[in-house]
N, C-alpha and C. Protein backbone atom coordinates (compact mmCIF):
# COMPACT_ATOMS: atom_id res chain seq x y z
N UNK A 1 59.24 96.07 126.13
CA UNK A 1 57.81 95.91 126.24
C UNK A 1 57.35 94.88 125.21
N UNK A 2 56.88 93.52 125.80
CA UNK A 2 55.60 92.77 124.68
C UNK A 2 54.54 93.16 124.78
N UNK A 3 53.76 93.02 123.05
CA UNK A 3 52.81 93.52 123.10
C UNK A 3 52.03 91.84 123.24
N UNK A 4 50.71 92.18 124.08
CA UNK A 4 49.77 90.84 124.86
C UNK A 4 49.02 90.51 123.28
N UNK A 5 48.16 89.42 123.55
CA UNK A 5 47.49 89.01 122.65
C UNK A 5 46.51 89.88 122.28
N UNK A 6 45.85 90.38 123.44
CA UNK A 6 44.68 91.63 122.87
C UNK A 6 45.14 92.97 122.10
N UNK A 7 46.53 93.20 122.60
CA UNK A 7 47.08 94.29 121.26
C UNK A 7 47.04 94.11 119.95
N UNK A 8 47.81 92.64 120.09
CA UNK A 8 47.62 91.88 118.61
C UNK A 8 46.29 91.72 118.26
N UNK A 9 45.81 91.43 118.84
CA UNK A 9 44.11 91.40 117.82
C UNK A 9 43.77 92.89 117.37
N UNK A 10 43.63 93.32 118.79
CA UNK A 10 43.09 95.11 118.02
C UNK A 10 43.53 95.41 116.92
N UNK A 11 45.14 95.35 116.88
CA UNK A 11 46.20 95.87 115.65
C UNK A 11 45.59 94.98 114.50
N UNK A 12 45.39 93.64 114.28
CA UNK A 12 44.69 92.81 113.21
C UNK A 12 43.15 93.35 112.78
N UNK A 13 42.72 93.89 113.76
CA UNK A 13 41.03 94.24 113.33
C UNK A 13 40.66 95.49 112.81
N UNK A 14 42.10 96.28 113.22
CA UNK A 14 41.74 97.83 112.65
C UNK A 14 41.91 98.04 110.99
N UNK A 15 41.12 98.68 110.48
CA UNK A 15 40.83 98.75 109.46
C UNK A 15 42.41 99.77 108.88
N UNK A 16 43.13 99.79 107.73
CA UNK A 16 43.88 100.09 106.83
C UNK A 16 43.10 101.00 106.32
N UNK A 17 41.91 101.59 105.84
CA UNK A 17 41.10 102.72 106.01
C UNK A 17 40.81 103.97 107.16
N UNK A 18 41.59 103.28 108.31
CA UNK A 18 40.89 104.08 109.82
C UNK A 18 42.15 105.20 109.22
N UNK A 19 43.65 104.52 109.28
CA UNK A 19 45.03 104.48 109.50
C UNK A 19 45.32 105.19 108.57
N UNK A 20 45.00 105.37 107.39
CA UNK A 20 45.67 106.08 106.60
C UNK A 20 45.49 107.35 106.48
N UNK A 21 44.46 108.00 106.75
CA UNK A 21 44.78 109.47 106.65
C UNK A 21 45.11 109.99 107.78
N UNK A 22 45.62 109.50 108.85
CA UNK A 22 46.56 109.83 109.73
C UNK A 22 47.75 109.76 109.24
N UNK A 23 48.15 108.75 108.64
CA UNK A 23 49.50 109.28 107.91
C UNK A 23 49.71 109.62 106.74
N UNK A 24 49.10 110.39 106.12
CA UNK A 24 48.67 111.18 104.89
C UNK A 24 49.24 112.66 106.63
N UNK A 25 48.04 113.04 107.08
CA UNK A 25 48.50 114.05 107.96
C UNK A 25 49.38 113.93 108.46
N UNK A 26 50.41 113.12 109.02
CA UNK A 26 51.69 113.11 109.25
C UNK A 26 52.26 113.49 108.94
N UNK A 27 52.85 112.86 107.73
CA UNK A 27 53.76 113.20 106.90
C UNK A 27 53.69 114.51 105.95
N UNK A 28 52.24 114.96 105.84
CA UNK A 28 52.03 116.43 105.31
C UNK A 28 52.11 117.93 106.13
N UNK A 29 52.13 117.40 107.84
CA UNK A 29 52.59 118.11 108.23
C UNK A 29 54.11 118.42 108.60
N UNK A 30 54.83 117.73 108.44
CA UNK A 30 56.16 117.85 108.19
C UNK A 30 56.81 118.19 107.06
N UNK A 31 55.53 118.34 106.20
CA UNK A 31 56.51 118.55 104.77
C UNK A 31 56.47 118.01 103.64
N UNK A 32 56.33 116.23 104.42
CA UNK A 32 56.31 115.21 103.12
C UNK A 32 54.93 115.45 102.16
N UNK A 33 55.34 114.31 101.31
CA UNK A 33 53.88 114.11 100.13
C UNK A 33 53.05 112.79 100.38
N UNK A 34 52.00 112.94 99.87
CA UNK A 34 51.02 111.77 100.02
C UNK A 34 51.64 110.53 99.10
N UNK A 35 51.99 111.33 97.97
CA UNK A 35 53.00 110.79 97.02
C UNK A 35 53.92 109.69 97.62
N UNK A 36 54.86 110.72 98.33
CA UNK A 36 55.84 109.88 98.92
C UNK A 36 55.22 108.80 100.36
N UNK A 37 54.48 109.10 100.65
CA UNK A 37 53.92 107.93 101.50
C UNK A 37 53.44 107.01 101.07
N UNK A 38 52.37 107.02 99.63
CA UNK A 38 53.00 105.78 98.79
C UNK A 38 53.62 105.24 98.38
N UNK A 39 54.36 105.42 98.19
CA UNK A 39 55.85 105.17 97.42
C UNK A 39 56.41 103.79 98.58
N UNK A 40 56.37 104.69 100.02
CA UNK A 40 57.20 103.58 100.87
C UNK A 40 56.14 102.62 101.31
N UNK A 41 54.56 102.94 101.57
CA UNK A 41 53.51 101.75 101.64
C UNK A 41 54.25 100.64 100.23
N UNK A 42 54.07 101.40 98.63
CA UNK A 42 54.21 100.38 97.63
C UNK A 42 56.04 99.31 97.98
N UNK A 43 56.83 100.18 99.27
CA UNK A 43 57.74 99.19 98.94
C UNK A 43 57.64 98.78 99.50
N UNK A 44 57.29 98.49 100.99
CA UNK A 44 56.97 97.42 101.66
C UNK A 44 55.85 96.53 101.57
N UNK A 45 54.93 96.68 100.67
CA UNK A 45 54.00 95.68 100.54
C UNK A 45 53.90 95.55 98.64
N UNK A 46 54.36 95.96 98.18
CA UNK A 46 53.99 96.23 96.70
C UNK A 46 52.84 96.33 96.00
N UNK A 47 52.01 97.06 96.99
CA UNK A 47 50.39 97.42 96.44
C UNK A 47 50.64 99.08 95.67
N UNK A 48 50.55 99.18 94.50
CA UNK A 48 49.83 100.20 94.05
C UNK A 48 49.12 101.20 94.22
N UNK A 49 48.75 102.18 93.86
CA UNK A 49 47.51 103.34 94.21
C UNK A 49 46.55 102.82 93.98
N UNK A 50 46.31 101.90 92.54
CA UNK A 50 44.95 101.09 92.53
C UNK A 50 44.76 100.38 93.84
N UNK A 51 46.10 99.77 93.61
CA UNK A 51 45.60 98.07 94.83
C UNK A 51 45.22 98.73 95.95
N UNK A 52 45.57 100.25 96.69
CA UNK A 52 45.72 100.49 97.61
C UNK A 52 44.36 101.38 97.61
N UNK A 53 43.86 102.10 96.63
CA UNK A 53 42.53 102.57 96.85
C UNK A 53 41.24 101.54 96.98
N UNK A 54 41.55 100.14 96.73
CA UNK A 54 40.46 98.94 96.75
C UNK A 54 40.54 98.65 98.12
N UNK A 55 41.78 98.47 98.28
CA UNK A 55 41.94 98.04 100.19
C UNK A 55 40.98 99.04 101.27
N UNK A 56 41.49 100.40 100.86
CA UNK A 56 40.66 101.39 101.58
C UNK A 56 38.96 101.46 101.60
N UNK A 57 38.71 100.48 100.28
CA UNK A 57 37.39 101.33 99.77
C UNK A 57 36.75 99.58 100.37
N UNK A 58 37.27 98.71 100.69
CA UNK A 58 36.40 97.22 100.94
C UNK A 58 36.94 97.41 102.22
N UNK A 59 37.67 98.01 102.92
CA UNK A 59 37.87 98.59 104.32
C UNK A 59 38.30 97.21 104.80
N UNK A 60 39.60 96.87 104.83
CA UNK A 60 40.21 95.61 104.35
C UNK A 60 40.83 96.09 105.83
N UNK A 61 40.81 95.15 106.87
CA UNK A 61 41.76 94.69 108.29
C UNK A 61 43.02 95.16 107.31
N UNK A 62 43.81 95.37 108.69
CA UNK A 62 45.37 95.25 108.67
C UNK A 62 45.84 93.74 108.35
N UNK A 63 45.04 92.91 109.28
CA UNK A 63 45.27 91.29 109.01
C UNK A 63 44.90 90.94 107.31
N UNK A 64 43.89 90.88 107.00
CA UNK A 64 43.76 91.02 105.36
C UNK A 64 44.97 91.95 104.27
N UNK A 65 45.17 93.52 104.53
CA UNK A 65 46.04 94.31 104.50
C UNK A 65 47.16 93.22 104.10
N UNK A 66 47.84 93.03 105.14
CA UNK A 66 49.32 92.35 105.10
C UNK A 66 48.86 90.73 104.26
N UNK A 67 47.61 90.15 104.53
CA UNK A 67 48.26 88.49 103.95
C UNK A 67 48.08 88.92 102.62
N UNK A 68 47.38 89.94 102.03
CA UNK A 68 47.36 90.46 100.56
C UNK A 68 48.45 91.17 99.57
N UNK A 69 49.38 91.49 100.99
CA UNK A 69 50.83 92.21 100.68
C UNK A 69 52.05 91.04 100.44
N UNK A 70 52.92 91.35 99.55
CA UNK A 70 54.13 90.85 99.02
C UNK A 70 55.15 91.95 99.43
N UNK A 71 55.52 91.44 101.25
CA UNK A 71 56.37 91.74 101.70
C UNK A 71 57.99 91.83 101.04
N UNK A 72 58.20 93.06 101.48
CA UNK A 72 59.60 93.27 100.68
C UNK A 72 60.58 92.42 101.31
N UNK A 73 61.66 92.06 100.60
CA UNK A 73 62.62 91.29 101.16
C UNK A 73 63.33 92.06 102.20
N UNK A 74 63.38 93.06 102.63
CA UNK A 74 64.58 93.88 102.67
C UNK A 74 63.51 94.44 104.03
N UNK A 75 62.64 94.47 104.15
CA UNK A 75 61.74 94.82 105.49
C UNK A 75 62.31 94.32 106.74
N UNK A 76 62.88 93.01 106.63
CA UNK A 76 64.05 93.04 108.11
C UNK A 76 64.50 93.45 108.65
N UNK A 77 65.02 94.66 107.59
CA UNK A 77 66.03 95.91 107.53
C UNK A 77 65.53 96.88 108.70
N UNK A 78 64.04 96.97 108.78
CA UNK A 78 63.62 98.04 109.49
C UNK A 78 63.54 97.64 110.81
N UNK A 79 64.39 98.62 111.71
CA UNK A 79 64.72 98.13 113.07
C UNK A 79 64.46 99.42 114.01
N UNK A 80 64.61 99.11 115.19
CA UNK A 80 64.32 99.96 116.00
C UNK A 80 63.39 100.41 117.21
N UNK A 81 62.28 101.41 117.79
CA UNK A 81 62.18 101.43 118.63
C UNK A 81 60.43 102.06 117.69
N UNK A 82 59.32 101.67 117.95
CA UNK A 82 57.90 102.67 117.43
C UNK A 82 57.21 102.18 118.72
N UNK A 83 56.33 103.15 118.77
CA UNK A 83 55.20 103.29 119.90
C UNK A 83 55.64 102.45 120.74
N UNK A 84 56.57 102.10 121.74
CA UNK A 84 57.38 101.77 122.93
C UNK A 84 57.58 100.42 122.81
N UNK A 85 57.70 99.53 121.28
CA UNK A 85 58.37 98.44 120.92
C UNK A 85 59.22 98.07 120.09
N UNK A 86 60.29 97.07 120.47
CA UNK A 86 61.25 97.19 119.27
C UNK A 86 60.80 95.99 118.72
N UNK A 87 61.05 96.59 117.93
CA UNK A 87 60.99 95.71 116.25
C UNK A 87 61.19 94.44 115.84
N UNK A 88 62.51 94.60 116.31
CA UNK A 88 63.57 93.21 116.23
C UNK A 88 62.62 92.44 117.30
N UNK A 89 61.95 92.60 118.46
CA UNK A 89 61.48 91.74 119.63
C UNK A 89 59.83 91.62 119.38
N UNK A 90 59.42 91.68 118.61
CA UNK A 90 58.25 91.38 118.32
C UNK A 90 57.64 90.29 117.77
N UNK A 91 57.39 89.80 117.70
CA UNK A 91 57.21 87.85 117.69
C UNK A 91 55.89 87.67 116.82
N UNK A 92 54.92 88.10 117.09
CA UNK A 92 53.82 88.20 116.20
C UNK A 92 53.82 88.88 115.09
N UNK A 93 54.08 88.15 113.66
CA UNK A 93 54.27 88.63 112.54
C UNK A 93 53.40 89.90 111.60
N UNK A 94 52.37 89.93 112.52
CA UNK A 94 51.35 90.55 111.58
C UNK A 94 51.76 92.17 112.45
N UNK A 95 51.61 91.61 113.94
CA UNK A 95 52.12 93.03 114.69
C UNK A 95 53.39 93.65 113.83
N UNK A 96 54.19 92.69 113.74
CA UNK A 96 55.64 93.22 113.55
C UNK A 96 55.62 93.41 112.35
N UNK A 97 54.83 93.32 111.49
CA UNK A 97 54.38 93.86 109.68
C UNK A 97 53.75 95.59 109.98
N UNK A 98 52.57 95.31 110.88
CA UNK A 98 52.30 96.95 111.09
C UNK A 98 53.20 97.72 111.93
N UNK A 99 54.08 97.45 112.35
CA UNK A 99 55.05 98.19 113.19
C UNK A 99 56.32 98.72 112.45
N UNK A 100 56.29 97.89 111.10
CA UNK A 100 57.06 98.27 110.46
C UNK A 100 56.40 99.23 109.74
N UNK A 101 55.40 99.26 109.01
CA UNK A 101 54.99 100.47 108.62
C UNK A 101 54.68 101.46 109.19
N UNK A 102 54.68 101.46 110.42
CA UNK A 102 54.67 103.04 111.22
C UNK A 102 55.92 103.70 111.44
N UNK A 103 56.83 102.36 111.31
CA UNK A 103 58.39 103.04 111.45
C UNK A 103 58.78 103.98 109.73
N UNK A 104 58.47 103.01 108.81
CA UNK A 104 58.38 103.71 107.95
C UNK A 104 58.19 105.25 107.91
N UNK A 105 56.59 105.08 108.10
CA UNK A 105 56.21 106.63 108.27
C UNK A 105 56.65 107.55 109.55
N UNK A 106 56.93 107.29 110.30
CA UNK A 106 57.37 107.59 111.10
C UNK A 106 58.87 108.72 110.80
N UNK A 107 59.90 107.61 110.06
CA UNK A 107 60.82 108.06 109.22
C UNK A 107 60.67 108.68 108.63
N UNK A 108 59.84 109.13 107.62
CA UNK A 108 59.33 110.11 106.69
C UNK A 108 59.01 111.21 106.96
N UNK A 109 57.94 111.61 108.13
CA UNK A 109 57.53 112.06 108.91
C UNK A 109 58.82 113.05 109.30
N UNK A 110 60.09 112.35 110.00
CA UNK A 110 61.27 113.37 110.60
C UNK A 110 61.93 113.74 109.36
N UNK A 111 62.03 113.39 108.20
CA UNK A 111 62.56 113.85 107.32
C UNK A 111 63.85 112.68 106.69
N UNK A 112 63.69 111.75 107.19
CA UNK A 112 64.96 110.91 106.54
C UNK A 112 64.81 110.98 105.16
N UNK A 113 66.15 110.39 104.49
CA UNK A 113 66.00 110.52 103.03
C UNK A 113 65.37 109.08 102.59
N UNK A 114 64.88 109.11 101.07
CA UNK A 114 63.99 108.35 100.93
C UNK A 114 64.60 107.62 100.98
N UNK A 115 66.18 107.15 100.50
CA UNK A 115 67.29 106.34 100.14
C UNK A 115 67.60 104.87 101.26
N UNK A 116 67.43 105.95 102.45
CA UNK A 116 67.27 105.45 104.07
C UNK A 116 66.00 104.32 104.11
N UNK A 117 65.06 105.11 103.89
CA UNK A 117 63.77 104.88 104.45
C UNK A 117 63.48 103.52 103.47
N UNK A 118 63.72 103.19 102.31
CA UNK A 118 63.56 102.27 101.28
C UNK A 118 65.04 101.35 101.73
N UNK A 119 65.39 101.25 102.41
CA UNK A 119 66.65 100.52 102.49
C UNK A 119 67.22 100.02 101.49
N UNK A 120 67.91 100.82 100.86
CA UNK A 120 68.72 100.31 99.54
C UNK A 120 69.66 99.92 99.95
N UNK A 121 69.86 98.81 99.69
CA UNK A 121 71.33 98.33 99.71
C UNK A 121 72.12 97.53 98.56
């Protein structure tokens, strides 16, 4: 499945404020911590609890979101299949920046270890 240009915009216009306490509830209903859902937001973008409570609070796009983020090197790493697209086939960078963070949480969410989920290598 490609996602069309109007996905990509929606996904660019939604606010990083809408999104997050959905996965705050995600991951807390499985178990995880809010904690730890920072943790993997701060490694794939290297924003902070500060940086990351300013984003929420100026209700900052996903598109803003990501060009403000210092993508991890190692985010390539994250592959696979979220909301009926793979990863690897996604062509629009900003899509394929938020797709990686749902895989993230997503991961978290089933319980992988953090070790996984942070791709250490």
């Amino acid at each position: 499945m490609k996602p069309s240009a109007t996905h990509n915009e929606r996904i660019a216009r939604m606010t990083f404020a809408s999104v997050y306490p959905l996965y705050i509830a995600k991951v807390e209903k499985k178990g995880r911590t809010k904690e730890e859902l920072d943790q993997v937001i701060e490694w794939l973008t290297g924003f902070d609890n500060k940086k990351l409570q300013e984003l929420i609070t100026e209700k900052a796009t996903f598109e803003t979101f990501f060009k403000k983020a210092k993508l991890n090197p190692n985010a390539h790493l994250i592959t696979g299949v979220i909301c009926g697209y793979r990863i690897e086939e996604i062509e629009e960078p900003l899509t394929k920046q938020v797709r990686y963070l749902d895989k993230l949480v997503d991961e978290l969410a089933k319980g992988r270890k953090m070790e996984k989920i942070l791709r250490n290598t």
